[in-house]
Protein backbone atom coordinates (compact mmCIF):
# COMPACT_ATOMS: atom_id res chain seq x y z
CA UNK A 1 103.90 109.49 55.11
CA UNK A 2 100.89 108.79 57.37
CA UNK A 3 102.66 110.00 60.34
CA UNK A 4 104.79 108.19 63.61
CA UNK A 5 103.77 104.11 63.74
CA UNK A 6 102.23 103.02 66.59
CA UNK A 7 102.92 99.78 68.39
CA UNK A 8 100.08 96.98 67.68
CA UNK A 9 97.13 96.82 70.06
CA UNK A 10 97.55 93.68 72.52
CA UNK A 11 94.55 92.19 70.79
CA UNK A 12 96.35 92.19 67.18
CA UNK A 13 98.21 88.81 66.00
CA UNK A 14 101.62 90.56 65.95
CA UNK A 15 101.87 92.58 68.98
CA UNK A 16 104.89 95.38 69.51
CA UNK A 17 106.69 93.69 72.55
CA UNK A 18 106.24 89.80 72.05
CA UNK A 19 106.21 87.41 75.00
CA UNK A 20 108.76 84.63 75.57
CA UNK A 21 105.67 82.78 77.44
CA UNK A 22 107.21 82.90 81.02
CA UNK A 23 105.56 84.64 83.50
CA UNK A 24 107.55 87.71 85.63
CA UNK A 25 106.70 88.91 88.59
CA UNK A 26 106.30 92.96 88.30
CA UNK A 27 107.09 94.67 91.41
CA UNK A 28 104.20 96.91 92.27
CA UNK A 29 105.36 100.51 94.33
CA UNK A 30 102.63 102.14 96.02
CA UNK A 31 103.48 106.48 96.12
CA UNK A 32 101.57 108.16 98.68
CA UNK A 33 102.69 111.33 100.84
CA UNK A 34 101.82 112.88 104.03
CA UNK A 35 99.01 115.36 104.86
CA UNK A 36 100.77 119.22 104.71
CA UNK A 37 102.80 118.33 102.02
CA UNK A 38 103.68 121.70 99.67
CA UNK A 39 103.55 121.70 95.96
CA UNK A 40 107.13 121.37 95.56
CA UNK A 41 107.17 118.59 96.89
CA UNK A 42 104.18 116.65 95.54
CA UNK A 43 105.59 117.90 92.11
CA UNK A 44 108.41 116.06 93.29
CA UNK A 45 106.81 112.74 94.03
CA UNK A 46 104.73 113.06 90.94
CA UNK A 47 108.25 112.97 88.66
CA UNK A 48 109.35 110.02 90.72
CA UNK A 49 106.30 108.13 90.05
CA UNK A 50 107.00 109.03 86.31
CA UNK A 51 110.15 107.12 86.09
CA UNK A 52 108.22 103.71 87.57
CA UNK A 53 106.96 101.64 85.20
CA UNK A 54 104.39 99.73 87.44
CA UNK A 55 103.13 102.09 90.38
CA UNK A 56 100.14 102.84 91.99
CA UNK A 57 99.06 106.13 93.08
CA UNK A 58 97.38 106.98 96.45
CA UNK A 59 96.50 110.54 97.68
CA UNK A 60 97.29 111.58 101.05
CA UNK A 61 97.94 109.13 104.40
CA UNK A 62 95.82 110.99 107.25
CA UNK A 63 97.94 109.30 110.33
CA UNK A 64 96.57 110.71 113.87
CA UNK A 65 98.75 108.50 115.61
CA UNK A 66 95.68 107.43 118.01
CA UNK A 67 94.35 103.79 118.13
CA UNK A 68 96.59 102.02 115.79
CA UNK A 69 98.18 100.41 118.41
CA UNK A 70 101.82 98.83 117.99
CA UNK A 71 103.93 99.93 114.80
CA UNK A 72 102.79 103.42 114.55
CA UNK A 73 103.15 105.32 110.69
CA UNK A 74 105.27 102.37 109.38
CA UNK A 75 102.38 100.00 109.83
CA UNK A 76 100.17 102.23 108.88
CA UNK A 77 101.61 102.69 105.60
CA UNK A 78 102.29 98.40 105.33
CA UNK A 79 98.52 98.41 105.52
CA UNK A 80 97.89 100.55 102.90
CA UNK A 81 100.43 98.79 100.41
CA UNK A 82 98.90 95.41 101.96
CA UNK A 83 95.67 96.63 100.65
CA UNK A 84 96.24 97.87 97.50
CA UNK A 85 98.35 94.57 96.63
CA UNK A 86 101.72 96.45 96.28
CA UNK A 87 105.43 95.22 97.13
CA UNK A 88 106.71 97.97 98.44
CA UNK A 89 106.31 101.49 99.09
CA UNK A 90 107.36 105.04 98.92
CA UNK A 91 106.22 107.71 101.43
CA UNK A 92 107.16 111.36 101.52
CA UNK A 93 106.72 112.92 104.64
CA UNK A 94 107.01 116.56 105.18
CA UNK A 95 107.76 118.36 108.34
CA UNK A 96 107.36 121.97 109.18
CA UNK A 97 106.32 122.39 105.82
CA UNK A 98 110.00 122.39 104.42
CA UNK A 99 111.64 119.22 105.40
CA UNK A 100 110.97 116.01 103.19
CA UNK A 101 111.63 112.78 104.05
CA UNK A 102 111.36 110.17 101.99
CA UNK A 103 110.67 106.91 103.68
């Protein structure tokens, strides 16, 4: 009784999840929110980034609105995921502090 097992180390010769050899695209989510959002609702988009396996975490969007041209917050959010090599994306906007949308 040394305690739980652990899966293998990727490095080991038998590792816990083998591979079938074909490659699979994993969909990467970015989850970023809004300036002003309340803790509620960061809590909020902290448990949804819980339940996605391959994510990718970015802290607030500052959006002015000013010199971005055509496109507005939606391309200012594309950017972000274009940057950080992500599929899609989540954003949680909040407005007067108590409505949250989630885009």
């Amino acid at each position: 009784d040394r305690g739980p097992r652990r899966p293998l180390s990727k490095t080991s010769r038998n590792p816990a999840f083998p591979s079938d050899g074909k490659y699979r695209t994993k969909r990467r989510c970015l989850a970023l929110c809004s300036r002003g959002v309340t803790a509620r609702y960061r809590h909020l988009l902290e448990d949804l980034r819980v339940l996605m396996p391959h994510h990718k975490k970015e802290s607030k969007l500052d959006y002015d609105g000013k010199g971005t041209g055509m496109g507005g917050l939606g391309r200012a959010v594309n950017d972000v995921a274009e940057v950080r090599g992500c599929n899609a994306a989540l954003f949680l906007e909040c407005r007067r502090r108590r409505d949250a949308y989630l885009w």
